[in-house]
Every structure is written in C-alpha cells, then in structure tokens.
PDB file of N, CA and C in Angstrom:
ATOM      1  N   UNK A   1     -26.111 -12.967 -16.923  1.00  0.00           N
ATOM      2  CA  UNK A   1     -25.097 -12.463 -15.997  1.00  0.00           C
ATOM      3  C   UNK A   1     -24.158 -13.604 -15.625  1.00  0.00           C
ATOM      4  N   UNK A   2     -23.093 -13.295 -15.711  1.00  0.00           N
ATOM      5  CA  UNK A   2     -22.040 -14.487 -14.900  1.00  0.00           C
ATOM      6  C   UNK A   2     -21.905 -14.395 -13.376  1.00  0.00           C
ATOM      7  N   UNK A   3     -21.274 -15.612 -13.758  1.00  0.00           N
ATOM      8  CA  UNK A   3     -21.107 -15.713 -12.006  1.00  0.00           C
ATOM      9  C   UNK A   3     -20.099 -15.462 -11.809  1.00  0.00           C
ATOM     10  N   UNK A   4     -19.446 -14.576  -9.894  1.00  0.00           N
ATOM     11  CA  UNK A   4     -18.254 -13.953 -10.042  1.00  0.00           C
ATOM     12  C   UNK A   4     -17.282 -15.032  -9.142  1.00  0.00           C
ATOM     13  N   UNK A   5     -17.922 -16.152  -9.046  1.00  0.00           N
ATOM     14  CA  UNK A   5     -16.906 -16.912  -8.178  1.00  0.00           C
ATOM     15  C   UNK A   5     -15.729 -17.433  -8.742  1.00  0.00           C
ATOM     16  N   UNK A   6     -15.600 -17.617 -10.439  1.00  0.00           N
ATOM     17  CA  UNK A   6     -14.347 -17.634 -11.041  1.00  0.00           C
ATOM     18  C   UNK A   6     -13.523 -16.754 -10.665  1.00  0.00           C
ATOM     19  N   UNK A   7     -13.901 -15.203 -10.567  1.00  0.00           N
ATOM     20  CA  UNK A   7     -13.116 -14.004 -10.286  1.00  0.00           C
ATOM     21  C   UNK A   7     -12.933 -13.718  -9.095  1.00  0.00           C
ATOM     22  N   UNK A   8     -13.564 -14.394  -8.333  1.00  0.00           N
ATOM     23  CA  UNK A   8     -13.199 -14.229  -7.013  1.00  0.00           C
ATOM     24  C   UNK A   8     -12.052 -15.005  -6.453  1.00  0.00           C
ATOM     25  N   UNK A   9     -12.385 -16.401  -7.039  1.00  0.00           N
ATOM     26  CA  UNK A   9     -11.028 -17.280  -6.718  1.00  0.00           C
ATOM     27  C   UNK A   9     -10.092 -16.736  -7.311  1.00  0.00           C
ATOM     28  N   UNK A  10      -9.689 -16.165  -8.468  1.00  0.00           N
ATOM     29  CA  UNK A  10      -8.439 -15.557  -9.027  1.00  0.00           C
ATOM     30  C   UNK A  10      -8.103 -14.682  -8.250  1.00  0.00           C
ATOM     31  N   UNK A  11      -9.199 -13.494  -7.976  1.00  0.00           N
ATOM     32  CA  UNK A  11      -8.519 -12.645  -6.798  1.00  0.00           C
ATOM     33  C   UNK A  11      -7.756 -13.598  -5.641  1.00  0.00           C
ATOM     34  N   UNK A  12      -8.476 -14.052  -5.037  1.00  0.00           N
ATOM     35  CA  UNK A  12      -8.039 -14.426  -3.865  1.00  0.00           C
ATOM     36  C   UNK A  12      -6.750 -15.268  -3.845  1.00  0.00           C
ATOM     37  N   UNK A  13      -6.512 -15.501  -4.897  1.00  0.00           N
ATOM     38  CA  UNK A  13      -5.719 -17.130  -5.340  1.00  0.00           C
ATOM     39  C   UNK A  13      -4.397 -15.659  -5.898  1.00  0.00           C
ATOM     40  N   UNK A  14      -4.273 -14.373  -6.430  1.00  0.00           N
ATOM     41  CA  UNK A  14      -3.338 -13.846  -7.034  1.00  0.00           C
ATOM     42  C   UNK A  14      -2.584 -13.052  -5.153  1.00  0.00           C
ATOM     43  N   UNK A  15      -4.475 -12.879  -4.609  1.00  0.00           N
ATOM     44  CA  UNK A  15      -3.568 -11.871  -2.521  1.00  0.00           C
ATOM     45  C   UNK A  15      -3.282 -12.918  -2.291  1.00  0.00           C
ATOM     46  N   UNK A  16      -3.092 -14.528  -2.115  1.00  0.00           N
ATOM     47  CA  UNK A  16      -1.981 -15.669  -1.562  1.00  0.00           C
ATOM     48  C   UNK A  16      -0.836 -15.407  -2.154  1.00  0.00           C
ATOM     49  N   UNK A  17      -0.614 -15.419  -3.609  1.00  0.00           N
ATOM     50  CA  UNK A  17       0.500 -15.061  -3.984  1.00  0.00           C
ATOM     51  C   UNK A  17       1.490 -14.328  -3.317  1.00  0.00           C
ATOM     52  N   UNK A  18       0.618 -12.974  -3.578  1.00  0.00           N
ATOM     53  CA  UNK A  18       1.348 -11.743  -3.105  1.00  0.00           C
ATOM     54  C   UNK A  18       1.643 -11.411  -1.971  1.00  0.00           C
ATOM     55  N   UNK A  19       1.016 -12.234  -0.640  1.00  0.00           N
ATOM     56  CA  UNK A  19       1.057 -12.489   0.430  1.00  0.00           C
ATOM     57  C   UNK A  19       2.377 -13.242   0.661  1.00  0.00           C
ATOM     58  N   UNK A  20       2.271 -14.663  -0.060  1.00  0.00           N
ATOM     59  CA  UNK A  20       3.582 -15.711   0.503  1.00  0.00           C
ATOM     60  C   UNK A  20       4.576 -15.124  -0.200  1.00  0.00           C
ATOM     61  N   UNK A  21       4.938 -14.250  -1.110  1.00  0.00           N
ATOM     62  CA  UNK A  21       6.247 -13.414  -1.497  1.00  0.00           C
ATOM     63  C   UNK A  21       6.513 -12.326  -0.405  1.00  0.00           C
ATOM     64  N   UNK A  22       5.631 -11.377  -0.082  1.00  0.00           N
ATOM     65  CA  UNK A  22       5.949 -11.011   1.298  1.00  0.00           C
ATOM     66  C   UNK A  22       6.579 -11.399   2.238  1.00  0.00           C
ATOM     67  N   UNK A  23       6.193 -12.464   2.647  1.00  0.00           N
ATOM     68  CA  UNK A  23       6.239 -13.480   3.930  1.00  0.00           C
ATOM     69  C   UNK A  23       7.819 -14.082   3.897  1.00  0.00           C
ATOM     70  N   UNK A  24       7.378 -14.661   2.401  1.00  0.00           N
ATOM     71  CA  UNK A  24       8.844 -15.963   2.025  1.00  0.00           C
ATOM     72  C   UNK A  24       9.547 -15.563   1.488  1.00  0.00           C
ATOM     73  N   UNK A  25       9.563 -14.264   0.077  1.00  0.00           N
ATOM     74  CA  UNK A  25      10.100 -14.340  -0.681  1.00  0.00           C
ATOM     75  C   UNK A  25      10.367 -15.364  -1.765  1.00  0.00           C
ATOM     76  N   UNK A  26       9.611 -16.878  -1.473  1.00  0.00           N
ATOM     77  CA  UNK A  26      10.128 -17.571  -2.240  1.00  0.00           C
ATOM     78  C   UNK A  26       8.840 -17.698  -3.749  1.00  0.00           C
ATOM     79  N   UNK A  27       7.948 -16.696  -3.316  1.00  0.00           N
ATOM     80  CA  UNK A  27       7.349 -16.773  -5.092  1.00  0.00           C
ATOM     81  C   UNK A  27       7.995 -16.773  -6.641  1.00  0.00           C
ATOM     82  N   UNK A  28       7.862 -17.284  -7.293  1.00  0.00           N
ATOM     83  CA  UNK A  28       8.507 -17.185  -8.551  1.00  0.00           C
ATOM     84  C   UNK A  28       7.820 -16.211  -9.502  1.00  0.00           C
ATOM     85  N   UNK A  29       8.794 -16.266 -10.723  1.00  0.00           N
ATOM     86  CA  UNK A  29       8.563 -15.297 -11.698  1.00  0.00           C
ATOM     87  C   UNK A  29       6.899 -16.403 -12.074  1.00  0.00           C
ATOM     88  N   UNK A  30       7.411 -17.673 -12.208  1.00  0.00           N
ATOM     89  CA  UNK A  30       5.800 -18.262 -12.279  1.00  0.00           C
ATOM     90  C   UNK A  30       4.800 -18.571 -12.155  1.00  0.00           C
ATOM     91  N   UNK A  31       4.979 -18.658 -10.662  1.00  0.00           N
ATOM     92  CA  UNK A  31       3.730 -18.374  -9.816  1.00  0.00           C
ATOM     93  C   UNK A  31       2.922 -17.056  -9.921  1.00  0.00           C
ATOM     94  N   UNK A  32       4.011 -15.966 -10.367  1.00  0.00           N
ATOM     95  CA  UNK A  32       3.269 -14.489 -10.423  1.00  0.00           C
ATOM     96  C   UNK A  32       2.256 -15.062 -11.714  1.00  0.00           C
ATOM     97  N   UNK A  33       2.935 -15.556 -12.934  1.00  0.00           N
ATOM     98  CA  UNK A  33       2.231 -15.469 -14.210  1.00  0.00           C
ATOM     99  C   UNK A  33       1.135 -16.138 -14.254  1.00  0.00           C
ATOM    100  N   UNK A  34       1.312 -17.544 -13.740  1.00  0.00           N
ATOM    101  CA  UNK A  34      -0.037 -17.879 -13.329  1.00  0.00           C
ATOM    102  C   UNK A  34      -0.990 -17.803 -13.044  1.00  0.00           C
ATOM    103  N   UNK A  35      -0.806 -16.631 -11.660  1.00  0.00           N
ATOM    104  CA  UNK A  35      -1.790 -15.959 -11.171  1.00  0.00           C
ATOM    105  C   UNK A  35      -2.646 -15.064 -12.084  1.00  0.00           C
ATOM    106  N   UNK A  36      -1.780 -14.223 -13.003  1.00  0.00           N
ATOM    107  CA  UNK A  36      -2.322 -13.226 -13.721  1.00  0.00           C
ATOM    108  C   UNK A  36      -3.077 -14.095 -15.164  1.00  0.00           C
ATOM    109  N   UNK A  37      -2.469 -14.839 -15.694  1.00  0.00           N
ATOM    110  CA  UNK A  37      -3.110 -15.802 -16.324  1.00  0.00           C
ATOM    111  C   UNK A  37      -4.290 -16.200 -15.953  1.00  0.00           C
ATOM    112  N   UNK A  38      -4.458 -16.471 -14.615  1.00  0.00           N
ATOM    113  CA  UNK A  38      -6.167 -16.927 -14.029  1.00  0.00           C
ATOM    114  C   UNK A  38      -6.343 -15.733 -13.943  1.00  0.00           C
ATOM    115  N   UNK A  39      -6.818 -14.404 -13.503  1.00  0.00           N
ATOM    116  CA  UNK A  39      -7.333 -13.579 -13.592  1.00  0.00           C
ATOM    117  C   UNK A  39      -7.496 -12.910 -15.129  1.00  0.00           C
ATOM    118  N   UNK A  40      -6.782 -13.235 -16.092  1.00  0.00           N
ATOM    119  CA  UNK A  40      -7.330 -12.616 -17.271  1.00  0.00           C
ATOM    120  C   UNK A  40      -8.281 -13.647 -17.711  1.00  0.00           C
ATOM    121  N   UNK A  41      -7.795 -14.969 -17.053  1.00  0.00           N
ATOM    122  CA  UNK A  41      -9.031 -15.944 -18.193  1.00  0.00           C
ATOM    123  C   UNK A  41     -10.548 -15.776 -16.957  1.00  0.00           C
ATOM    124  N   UNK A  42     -10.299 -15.673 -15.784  1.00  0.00           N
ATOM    125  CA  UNK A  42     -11.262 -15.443 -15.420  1.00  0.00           C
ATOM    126  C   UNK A  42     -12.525 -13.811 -15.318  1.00  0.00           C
ATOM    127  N   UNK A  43     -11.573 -12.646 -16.265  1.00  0.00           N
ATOM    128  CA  UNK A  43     -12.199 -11.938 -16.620  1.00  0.00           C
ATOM    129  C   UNK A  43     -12.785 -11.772 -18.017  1.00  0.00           C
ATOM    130  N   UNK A  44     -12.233 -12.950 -18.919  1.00  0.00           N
ATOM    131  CA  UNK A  44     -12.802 -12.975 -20.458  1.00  0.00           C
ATOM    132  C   UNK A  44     -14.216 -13.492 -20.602  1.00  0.00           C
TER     133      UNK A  44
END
C-alpha cells in the first residue's frame, strides 16, 4: 500500500493555489500547471 502523504500535499499545495487566485488574483498560468503536475505525479 502507499502512502497518501504525497497526495495529500498535492492536494493541499493545488487548495493554496486556488485559494491565493481567489484572494490575489495574482496566480499564474504556472503555478496552476505545477500544481496539477504534482498531483498527477503524485497519483502515478
């Protein structure tokens, strides 16, 4: 069994994201990709 704390930090690390674009607006197109980038490598 794996462990889900990789996937947990991606979650949590993609709702900051989506949070400080809320907030600031100032997220980028790269910061989004990033995020999703850690969540696919942390679901492979």
């Amino acid at each position: 069994m794996r462990s889900l704390g990789p996937l947990v930090g991606a979650v949590a690390n993609t709702f900051m994201m989506v949070y400080y674009q809320a907030e600031t607006g100032l997220a980028t197109r790269a910061d989004f990709q990033e995020a999703m980038r850690a969540l696919r490598q942390a679901c492979d």
